[in-house]
Structure formats: structure tokens, C-alpha cells
Protein backbone atom coordinates (compact mmCIF):
# COMPACT_ATOMS: atom_id res chain seq x y z
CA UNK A 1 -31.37 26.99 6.78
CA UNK A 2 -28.15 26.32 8.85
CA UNK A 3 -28.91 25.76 12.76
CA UNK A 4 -25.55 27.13 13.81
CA UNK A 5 -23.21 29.84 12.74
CA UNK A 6 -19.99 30.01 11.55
CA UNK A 7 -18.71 30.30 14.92
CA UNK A 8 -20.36 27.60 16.68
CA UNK A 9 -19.55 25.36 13.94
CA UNK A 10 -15.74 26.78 14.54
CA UNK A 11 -16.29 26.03 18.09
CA UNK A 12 -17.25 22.62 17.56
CA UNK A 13 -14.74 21.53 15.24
CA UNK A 14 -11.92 22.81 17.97
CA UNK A 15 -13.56 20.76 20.41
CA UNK A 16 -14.40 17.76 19.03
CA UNK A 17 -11.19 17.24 17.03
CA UNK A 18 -12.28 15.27 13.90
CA UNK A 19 -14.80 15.76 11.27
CA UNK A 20 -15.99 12.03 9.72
CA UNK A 21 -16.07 11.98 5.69
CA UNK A 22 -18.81 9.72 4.10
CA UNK A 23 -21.41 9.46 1.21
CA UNK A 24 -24.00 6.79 0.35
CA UNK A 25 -26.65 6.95 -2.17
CA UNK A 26 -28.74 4.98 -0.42
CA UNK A 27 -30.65 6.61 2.31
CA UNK A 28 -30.93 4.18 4.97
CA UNK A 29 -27.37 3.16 4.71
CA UNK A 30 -26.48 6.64 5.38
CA UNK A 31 -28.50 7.21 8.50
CA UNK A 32 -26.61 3.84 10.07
CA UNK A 33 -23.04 5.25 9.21
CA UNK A 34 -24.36 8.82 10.79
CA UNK A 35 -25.81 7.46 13.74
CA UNK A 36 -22.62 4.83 14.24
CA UNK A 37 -20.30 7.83 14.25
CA UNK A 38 -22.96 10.08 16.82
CA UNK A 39 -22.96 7.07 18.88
CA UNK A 40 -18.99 7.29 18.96
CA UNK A 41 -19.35 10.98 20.33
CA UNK A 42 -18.75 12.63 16.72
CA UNK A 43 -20.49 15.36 16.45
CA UNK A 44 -19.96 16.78 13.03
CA UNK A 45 -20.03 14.51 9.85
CA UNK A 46 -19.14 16.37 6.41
CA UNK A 47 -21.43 14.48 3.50
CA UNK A 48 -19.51 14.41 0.64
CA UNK A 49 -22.12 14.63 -2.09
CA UNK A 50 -20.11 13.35 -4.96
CA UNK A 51 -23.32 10.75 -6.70
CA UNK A 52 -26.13 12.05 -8.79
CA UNK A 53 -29.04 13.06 -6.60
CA UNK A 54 -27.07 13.42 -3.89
CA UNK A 55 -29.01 16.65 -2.21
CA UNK A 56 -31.77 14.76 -2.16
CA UNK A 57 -30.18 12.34 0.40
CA UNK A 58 -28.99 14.89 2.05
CA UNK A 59 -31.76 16.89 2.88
CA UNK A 60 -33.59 13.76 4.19
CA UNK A 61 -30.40 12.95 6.49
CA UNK A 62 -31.09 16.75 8.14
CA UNK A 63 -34.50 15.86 9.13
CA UNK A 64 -33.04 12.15 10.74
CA UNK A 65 -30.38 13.83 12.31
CA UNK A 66 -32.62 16.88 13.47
CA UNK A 67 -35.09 14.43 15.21
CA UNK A 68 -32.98 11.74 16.41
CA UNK A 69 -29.30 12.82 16.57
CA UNK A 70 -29.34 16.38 18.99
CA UNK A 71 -26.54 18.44 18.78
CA UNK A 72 -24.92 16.47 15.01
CA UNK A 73 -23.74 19.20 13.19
CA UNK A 74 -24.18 18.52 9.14
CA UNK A 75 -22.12 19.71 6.65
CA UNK A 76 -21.60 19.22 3.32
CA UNK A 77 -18.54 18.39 1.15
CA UNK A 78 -17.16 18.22 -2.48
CA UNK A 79 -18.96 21.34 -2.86
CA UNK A 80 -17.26 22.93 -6.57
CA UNK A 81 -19.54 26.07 -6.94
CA UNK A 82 -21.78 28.71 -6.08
CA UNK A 83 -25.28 26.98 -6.42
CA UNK A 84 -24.42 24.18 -5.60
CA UNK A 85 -23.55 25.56 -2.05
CA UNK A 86 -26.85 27.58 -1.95
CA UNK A 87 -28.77 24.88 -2.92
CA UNK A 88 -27.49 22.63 0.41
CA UNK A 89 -27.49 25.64 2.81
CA UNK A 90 -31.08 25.65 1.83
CA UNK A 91 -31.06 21.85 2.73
CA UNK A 92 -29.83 22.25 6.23
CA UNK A 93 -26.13 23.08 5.69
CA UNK A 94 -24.33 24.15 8.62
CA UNK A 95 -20.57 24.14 6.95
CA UNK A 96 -19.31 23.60 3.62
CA UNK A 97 -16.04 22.20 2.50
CA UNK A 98 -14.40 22.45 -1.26
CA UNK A 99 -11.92 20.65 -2.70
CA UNK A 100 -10.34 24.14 -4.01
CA UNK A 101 -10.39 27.55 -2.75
CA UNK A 102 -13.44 29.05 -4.81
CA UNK A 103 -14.14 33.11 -3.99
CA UNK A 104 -17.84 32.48 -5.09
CA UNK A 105 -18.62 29.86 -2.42
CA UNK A 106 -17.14 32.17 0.11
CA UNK A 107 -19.47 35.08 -0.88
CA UNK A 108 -22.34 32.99 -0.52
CA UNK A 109 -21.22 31.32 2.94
CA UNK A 110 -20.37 34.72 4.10
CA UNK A 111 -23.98 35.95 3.17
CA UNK A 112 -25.54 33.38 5.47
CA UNK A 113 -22.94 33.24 8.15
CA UNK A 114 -22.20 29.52 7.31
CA UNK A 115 -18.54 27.88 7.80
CA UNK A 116 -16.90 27.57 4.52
CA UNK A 117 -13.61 25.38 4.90
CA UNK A 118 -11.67 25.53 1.17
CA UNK A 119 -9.22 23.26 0.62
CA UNK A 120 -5.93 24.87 0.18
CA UNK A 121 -1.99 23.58 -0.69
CA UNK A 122 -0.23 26.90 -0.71
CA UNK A 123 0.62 29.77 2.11
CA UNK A 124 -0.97 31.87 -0.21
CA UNK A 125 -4.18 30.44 -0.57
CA UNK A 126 -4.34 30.09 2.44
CA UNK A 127 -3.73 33.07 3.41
CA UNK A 128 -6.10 34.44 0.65
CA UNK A 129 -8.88 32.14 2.04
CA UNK A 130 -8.30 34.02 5.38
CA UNK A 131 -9.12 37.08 3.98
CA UNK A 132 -12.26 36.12 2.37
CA UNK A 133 -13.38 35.15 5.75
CA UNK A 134 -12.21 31.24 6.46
CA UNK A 135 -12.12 30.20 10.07
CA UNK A 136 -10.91 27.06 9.23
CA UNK A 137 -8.68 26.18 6.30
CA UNK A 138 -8.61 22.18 5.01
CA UNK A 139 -5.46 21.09 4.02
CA UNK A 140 -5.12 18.50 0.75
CA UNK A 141 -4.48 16.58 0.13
CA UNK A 142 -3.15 16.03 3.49
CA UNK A 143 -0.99 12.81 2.99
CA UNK A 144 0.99 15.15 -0.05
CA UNK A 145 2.03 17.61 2.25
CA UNK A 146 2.12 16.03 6.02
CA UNK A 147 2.29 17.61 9.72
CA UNK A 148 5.62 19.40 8.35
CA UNK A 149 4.06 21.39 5.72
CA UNK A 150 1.63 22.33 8.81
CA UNK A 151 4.41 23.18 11.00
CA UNK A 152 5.65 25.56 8.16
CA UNK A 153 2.59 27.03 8.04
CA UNK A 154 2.23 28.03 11.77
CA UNK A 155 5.61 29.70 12.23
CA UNK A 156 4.51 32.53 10.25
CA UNK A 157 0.73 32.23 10.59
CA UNK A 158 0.17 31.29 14.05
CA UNK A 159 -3.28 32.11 14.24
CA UNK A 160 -4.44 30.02 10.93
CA UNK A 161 -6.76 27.02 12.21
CA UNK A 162 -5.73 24.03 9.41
CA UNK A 163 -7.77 20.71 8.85
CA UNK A 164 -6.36 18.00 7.09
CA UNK A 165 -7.96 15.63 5.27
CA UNK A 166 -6.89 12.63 3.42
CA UNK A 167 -3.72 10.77 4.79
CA UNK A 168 -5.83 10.84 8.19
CA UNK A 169 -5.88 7.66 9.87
CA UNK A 170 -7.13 6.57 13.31
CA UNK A 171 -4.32 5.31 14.96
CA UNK A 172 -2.11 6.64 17.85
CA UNK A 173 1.27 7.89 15.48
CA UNK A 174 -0.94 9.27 12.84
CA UNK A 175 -2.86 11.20 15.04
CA UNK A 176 -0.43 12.70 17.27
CA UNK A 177 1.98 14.09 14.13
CA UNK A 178 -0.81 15.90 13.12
CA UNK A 179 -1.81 17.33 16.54
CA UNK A 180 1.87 17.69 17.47
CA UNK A 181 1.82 19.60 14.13
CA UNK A 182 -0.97 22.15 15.53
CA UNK A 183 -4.17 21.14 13.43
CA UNK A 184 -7.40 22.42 14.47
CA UNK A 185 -9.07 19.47 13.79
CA UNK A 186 -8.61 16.12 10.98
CA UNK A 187 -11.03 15.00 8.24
CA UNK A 188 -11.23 11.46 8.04
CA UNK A 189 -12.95 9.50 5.59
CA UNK A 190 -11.86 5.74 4.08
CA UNK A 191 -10.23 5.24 7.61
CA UNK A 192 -12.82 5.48 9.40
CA UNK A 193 -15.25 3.87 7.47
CA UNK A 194 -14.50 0.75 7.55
CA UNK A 195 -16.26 -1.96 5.77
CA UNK A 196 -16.71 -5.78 6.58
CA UNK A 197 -15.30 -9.02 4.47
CA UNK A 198 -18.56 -8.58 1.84
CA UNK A 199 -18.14 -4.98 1.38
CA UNK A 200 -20.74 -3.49 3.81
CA UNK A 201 -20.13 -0.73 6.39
CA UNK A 202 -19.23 -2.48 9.42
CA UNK A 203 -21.28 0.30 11.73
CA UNK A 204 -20.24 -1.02 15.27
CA UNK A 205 -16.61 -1.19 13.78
CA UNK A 206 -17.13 2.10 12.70
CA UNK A 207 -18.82 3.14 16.11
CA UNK A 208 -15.96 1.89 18.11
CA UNK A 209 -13.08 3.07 15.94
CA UNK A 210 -14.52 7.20 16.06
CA UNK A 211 -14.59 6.74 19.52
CA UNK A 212 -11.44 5.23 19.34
CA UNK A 213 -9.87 8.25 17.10
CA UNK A 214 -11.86 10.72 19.66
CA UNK A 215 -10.25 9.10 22.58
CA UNK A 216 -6.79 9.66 21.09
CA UNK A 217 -7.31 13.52 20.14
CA UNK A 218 -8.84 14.33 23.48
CA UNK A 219 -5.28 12.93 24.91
CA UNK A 220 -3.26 15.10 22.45
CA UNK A 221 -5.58 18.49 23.13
């Protein structure tokens, strides 16, 4: 079961600024990168369960995070259907993101008063996702349609709350077109989680660079 509702979730996201993007078979690998990025100040992290098995890691990340990370809000990502959300709201969900706008996840979001965020490319799915019940739309592939296409967006839909994700980066000019743009919040994944010379998660690097990224929204806000 989901520990916040939609609109805390919302609430959070508009806060905070950035949701981190990440997923690792391995269990204990995970629960570094997670705690690296609390330790930064993030407070949401979307796990996007693309591997075999992958609920399984997830639902034993809820019960780390739960016990030693108060107030991380989990979510869950790459999400293409139905069940497949059910099954991870049962696991501890709190939001769920899609790669496409998909009315069956909404129904079953909706049910349980979880955040769905579908990712959408056009004014009208967007605006179709808004009246299925989206607080927040994602936007992607963000680096295909850039802070312009959100700018677009806003003159005739002022009150539409757009996350990007992909094309996100943590750096100063990155960050502020977006903002500048009027996004809610960012999704950042391969940015953020940066890796050292052999290939492993560099989790201070990736400690210091959220809070880095975090630093740089708060400014912009």
C-alpha cells in the first residue's frame, strides 16, 4: 500500500524539484544509490523496473527505505500496463510513471489515489491525461522536444504541471531552460548516476552531484 496520496506526492515533487531515475538488479547496490541520493536531500527516487524480477527488488527497497530513509517517497517507473501497476502499488508504490499515456494504468492509480505521471509528446495527450486525472504530466522524451515545446505548452495550458525526463542534466544552463521553461519538476537518470573509471556507481559522486542539481533548482524556484 502507498504511504502518501496523490497529492502529497504532487506536493513533494513541486517542492523538491527533481525526481532521480535508477534501476539495479542487485539489491544492495540499489540501497547505496537510494541512500546516496536521500543523503543529497532527494526525496523521491522513481525505480525504473526494466530487468526480470525487478518487483522483487523493489519491494525489498520499500522496507530499507521505510526503516532507514524517513520521509523517501518511492515510486516506480517503466510501468507499460495495468497489473503490472497493481502489482507495485501492492509493493509500496507511492507514484507511477509510464513511458506512454495508458487509460488502464490511470483507472487503477485513480482507484487507490496513487500519482500516475504518463509520459506524453502531444498537447493532446496531454491534455487527455489531464482529464483522466494526471497531476503531473512527464514529458519525453525530453531532449526531443526541449524547454520550448514546454513553453508552448503553458501559453494555452497554464495550469498543466510538466516533468521532463531524459535530456535532464545537472548543470547550471540545463537546469535553468527547463525551469525558465515552467516545469514542475525534472527526471533525471544517466546524469545523475554517475559511475566511476571501472564501471561502478560512484555513490559520494552521486551524493554530491543531487545535492548539487537540488542546490541549483532551489535558486531557480
Amino acid at each position: 500500500m502507498a504511504q502518501y496520496t496523490r497529492l502529497e506526492v504532487a506536493q513533494v515533487m513541486k517542492d523538491t524539484g527533481m525526481v532521480p531515475l535508477f534501476y539495479h538488479k542487485d539489491l544492495e547496490v540499489s540501497k547505496k544509490v537510494i541512500t546516496a541520493c536521500y543523503k543529497g536531500g532527494a526525496r523521491l527516487l522513481e525505480f525504473t523496473a526494466r530487468g526480470d524480477f525487478a518487483h522483487e527488488v523493489f519491494g525489498e527497497l520499500v522496507k530499507y527505505v521505510t526503516k532507514e530513509l524517513p520521509g523517501m517517497v518511492m515510486g516506480v517507473g517503466s510501468v507499460t500496463d495495468a497489473a503490472a501497476a497493481s502489482r507495485f502499488m501492492s509493493l509500496g508504490a507511492n507514484f507511477i510513471v509510464t513511458p506512454v499515456l495508458r487509460e488502464d494504468i490511470a483507472i487503477v492509480c485513480n482507484r487507490r489515489k496513487v500519482l500516475w505521471s504518463p509520459g506524453c509528446g502531444t498537447l493532446t495527450e496531454i491534455a487527455r491525461a489531464e482529464e483522466l486525472g494526471c497531476e503531473i504530466v512527464k514529458l519525453f522524451p525530453g531532449d526531443i522536444y526541449g524547454p520550448q515545446f514546454v513553453k508552448g505548452i503553458k501559453g494555452p495550458q497554464p495550469w498543466t504541471s510538466i516533468m521532463p525526463t531524459g535530456g535532464v542534466s545537472p548543470t547550471k544552463e540545463n537546469l535553468e531552460g527547463w525551469f525558465n521553461a515552467g516545469v514542475t519538476c525534472v527526471g533525471m537518470g544517466s546524469k545523475l548516476m554517475t559511475k566511476d573509471a571501472d564501471g561502478n556507481f560512484d555513490y559520494e559522486k552521486i551524493q554530491s552531484t543531487t545535492k548539487g542539481a537540488l542546490d541549483i533548482i532551489k535558486s531557480l524556484k
